[in-house]
Protein backbone atom coordinates (compact mmCIF):
# COMPACT_ATOMS: atom_id res chain seq x y z
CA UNK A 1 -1.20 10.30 6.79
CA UNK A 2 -2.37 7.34 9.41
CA UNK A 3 -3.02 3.88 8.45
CA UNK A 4 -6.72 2.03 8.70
CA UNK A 5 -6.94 0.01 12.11
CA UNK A 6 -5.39 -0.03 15.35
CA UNK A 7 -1.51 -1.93 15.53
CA UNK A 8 0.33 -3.06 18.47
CA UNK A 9 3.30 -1.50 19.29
CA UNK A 10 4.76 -4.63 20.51
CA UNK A 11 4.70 -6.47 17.11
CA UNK A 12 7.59 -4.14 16.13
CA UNK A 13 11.11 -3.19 16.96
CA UNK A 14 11.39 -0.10 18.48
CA UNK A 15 13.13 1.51 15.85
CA UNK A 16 12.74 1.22 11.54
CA UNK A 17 15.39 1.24 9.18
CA UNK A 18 15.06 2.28 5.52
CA UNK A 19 16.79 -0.50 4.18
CA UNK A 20 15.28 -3.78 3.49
CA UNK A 21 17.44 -6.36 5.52
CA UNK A 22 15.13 -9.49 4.72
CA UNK A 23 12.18 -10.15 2.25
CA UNK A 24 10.21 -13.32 2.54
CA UNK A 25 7.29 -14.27 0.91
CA UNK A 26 4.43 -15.16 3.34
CA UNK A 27 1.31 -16.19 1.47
CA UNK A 28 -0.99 -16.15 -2.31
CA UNK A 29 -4.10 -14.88 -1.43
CA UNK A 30 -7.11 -15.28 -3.79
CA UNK A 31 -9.20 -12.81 -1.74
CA UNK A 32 -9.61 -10.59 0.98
CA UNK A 33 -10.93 -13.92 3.68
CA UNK A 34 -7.85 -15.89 2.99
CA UNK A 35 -5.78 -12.82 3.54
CA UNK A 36 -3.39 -13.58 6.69
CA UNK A 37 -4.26 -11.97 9.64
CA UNK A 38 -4.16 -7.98 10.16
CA UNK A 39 -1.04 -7.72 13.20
CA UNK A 40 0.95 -5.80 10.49
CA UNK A 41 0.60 -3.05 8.62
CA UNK A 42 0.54 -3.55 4.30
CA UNK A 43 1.95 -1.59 1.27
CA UNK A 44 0.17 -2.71 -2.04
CA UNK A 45 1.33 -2.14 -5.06
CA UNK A 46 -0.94 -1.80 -8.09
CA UNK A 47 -1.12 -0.37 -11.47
CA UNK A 48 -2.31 -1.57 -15.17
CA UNK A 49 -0.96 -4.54 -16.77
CA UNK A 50 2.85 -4.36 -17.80
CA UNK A 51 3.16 -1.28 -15.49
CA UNK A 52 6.61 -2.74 -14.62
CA UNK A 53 5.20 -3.36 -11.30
CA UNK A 54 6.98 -6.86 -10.92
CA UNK A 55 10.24 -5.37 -11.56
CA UNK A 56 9.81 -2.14 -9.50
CA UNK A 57 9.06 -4.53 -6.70
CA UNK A 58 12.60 -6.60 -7.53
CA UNK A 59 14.56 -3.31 -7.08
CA UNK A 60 12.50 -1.93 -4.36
CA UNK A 61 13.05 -4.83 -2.42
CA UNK A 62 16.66 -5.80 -3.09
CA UNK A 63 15.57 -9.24 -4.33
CA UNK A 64 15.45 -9.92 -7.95
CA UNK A 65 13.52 -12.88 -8.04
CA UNK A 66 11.14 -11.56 -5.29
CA UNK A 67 7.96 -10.78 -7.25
CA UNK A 68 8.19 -12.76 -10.62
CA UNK A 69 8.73 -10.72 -13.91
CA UNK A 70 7.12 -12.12 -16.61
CA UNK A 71 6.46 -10.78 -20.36
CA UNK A 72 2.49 -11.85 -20.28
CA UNK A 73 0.50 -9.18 -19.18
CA UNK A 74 -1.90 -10.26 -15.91
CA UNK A 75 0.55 -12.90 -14.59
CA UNK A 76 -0.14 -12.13 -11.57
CA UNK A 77 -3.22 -13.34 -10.44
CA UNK A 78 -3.43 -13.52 -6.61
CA UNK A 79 -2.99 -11.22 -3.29
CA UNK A 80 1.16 -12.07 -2.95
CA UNK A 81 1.94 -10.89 0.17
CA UNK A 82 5.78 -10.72 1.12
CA UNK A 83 6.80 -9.67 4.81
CA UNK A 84 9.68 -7.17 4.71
CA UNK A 85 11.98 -7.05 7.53
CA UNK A 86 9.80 -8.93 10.17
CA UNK A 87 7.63 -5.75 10.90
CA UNK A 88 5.87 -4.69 7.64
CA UNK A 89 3.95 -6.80 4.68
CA UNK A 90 4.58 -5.76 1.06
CA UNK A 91 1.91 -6.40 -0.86
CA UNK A 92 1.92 -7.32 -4.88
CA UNK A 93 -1.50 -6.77 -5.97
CA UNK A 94 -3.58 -8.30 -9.17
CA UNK A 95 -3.30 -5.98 -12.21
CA UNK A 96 -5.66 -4.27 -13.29
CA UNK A 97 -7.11 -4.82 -17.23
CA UNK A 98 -5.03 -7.61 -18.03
CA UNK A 99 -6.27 -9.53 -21.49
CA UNK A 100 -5.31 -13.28 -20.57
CA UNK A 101 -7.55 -15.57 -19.17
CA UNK A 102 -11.44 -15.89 -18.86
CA UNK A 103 -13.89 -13.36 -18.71
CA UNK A 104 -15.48 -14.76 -15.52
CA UNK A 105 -11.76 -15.09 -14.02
CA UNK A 106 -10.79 -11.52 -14.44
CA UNK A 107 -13.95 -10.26 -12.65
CA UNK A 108 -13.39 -12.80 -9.65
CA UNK A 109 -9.74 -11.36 -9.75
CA UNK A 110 -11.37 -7.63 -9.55
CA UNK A 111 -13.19 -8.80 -6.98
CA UNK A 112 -11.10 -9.86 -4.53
CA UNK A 113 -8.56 -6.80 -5.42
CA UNK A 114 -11.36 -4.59 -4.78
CA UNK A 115 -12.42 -5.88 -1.33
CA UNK A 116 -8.49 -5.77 -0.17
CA UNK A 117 -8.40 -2.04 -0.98
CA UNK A 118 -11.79 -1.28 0.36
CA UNK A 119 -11.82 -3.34 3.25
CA UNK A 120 -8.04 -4.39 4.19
CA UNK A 121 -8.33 -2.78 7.94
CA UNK A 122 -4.27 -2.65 8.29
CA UNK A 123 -3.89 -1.71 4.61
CA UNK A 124 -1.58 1.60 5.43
CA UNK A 125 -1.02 2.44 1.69
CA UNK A 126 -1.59 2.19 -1.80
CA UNK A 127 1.01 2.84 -4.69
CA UNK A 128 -0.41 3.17 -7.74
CA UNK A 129 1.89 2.47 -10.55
CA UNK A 130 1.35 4.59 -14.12
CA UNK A 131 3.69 4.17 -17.19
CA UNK A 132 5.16 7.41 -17.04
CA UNK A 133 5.76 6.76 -20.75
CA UNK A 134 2.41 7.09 -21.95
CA UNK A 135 -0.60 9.99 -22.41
CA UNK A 136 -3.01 9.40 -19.80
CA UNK A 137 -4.88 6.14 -20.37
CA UNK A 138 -8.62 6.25 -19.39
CA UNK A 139 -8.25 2.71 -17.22
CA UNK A 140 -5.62 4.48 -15.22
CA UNK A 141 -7.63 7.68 -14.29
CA UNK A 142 -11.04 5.62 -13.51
CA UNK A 143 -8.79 3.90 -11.42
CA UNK A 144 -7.44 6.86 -9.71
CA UNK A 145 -11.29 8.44 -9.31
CA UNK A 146 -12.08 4.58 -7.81
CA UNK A 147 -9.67 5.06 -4.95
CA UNK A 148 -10.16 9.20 -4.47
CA UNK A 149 -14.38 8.14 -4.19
CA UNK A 150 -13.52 5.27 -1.59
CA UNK A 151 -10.96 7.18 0.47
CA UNK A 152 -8.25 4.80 -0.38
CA UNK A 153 -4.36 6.55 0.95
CA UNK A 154 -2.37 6.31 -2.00
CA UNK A 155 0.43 8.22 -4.09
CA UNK A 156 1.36 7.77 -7.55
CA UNK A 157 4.47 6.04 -8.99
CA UNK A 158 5.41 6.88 -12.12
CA UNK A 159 6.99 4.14 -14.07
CA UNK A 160 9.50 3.62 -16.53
CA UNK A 161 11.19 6.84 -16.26
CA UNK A 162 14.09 5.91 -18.35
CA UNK A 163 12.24 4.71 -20.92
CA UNK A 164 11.02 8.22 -22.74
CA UNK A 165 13.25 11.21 -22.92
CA UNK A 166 12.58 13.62 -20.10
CA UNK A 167 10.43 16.45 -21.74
CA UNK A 168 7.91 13.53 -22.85
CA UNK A 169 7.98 11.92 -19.27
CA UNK A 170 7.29 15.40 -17.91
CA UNK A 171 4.91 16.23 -20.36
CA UNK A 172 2.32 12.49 -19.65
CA UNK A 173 2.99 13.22 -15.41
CA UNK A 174 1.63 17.00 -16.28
CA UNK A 175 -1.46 16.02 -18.80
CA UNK A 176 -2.09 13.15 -16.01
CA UNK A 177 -2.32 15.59 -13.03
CA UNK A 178 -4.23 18.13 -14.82
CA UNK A 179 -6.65 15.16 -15.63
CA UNK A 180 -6.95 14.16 -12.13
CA UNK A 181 -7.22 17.51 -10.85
CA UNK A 182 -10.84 17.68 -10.51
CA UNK A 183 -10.97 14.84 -7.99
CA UNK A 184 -8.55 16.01 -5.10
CA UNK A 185 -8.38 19.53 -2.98
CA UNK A 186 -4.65 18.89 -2.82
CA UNK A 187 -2.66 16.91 -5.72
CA UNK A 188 -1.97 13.25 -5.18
CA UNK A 189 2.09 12.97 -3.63
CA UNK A 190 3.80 11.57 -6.70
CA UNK A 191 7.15 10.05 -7.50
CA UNK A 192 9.14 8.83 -10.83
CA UNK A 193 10.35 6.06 -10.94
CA UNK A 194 12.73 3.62 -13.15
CA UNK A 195 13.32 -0.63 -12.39
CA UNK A 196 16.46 -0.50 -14.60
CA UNK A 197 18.09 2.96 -13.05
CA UNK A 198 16.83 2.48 -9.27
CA UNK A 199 15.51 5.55 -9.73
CA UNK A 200 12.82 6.48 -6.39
CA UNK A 201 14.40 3.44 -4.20
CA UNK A 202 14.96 5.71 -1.19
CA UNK A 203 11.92 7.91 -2.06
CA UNK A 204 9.26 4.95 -1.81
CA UNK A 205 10.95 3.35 1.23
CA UNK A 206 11.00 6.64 2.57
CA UNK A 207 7.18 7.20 2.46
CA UNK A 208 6.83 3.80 4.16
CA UNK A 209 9.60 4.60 6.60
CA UNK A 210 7.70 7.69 7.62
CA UNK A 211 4.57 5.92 7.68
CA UNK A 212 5.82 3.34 9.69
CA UNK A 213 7.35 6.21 12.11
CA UNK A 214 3.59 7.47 12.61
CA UNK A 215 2.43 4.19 12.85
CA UNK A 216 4.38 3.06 16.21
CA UNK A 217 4.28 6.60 17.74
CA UNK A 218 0.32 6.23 16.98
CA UNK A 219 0.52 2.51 19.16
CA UNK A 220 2.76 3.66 21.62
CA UNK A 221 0.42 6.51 22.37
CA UNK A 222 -2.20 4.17 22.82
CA UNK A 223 -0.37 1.34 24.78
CA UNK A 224 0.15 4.18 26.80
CA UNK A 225 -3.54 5.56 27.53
CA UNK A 226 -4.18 1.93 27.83
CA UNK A 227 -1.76 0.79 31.01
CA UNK A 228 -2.51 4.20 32.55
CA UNK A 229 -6.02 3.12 33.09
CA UNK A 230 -5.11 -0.42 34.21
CA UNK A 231 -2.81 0.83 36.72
CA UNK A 232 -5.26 4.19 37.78
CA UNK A 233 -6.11 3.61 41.42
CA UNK A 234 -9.78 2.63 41.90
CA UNK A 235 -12.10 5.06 43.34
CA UNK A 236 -13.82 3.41 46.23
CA UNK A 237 -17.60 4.64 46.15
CA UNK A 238 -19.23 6.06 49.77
CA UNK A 239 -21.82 4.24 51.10
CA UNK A 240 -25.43 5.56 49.73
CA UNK A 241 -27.36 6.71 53.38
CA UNK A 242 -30.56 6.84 51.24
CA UNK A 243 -30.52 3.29 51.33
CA UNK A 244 -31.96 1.09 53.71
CA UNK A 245 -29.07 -1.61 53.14
C-alpha cells in the first residue's frame, strides 16, 4: 500500500529502524490550513471517544506523557502532530462523538478532522482504533463505511485487548468484520491491541516500518528517473532545408 503525494528521498535517512529513538511534539493544529507543511509522511490515529487512543499512543511511542491521557472523553480537541525519529509525523487525531463541549464546537472539530483525512496529501495511513471490548457500535462502522467511500488507507486496531476475556474479544472483532464485510473486496488488515500489556507494539510499528520501506524505494525511484533526464545528453536538431532561414 503507497502513501498520497510524492516525498523526497532526501528528507530521510537512508535506512528505518523499528524502534522509536526520539518523539517530539511539533505542532496543535485546529485544521487542515494550519497543518505544517507536507515534506513528511503522517500516521493518524483515530477512533471513538475513550478508545484508549491517548494511551495506545504513550506505549506505541515509548513516551508516557507523549499524547495526554485524560478520563474526559473528547479531550483532545486539535490536529497534535508529533515527529517520530526526525523522518516520520505521528499524528493524534480529534475523537470522534465525544459529548463535552458545544454543539457548534464539535462540528468545527469534525470539520477540520474530516478535511485532514480527505485531503492530507502526505497522509500515508490511518489507524482506526475500536474497543475491542464492545459489540459493534453503529458510530464506529459509519465511520469505517466514511473512510472505505473516500478511499482513505487504513487498518483497524483493536483496543483494550486485556480488558475482556479472550472468547468475548474474539467474538466483538468477528461480529465487527462480518458487519463491515459488505464494504471491502478484501477484509480491512487488523490488529489487537492492549496500552497496559504492550500488546501490537512491534505489529503497528511494523506496518509503518514497511510503509516507510515503500515509501523511500518509491522516492528513490523517482530521484532517479529525475537526474537521468537532467543529465540525458541533448539531442541537437538538423537544420530544416525547407526553410528559407
Amino acid at each position: 500500500m503507497f502513501p498520497r503525494g510524492d516525498f523526497s528521498a532526501t528528507v530521510w535517512f537512508q535506512f528505518f529502524i523499528v524502534q522509536i529513538s526520539s518523539a517530539i511534539f511539533h505542532c496543535s493544529a485546529p485544521d487542515l490550513e494550519t497543518c505544517p507543511d507536507e515534506s513528511l509522511p503522517e500516521f493518524a490515529f483515530i477512533g471513538r471517544s475513550n478508545v484508549g487512543k491517548s494511551s495506545l499512543l504513550n506505549m506505541l511511542a515509548g513516551e508516557v506523557g507523549l499524547a495526554r491521557v485524560s478520563p474526559r472523553p473528547g479531550f483532545t480537541k486539535m490536529i497534535n502532530i508529533f515527529t517520530i525519529n526526525k523522518i516520520w509525523r505521528l499524528v493524534d487525531l480529534p475523537g470522534y462523538g465525544f459529548a463535552s463541549g458545544a454543539k457548534k464546537e464539535s462540528k468545527r472539530f469534525n470539520r477540520a478532522v474530516t478535511g485532514y483525512l480527505r485531503d492530507r496529501a502526505n497522509l500515508s495511513l490511518v489507524f482506526a482504533l475500536v474497543d475491542s471490548g464492545l459489540p459493534p457500535q453503529e458510530i464506529d462502522l459509519e465511520f469505517i463505511q466514511w473512510l472505505a467511500r473516500h478511499t482513505v488507507p487504513f487498518v483497524l486496531v483493536f483496543t483494550k485487548s486485556d480488558k475482556s476475556s479472550p472468547a468475548e474479544v474474539s467474538a466483538n472483532i468477528a461480529a465487527f468484520n462480518e458487519k463491515i464485510a459488505a464494504w471491502f473486496v478484501e477484509p480491512p488488515t487488523s490488529f489487537t491491541c492492549s496500552a497496559n500489556t504492550a500488546q501490537g507494539r512491534q505489529d503497528l510499528l511494523g506496518v509503518i516500518e514497511e510503509l516507510m520501506t515503500a515509501i523511500q524505494a518509491e522516492a528513490a525511484r523517482v530521484e532517479k528517473i529525475i537526474a537521468q533526464k537532467k543529465n540525458a545528453p541533448t539531442r541537437k536538431r538538423g537544420p530544416d532545408l525547407q526553410r528559407p532561414w
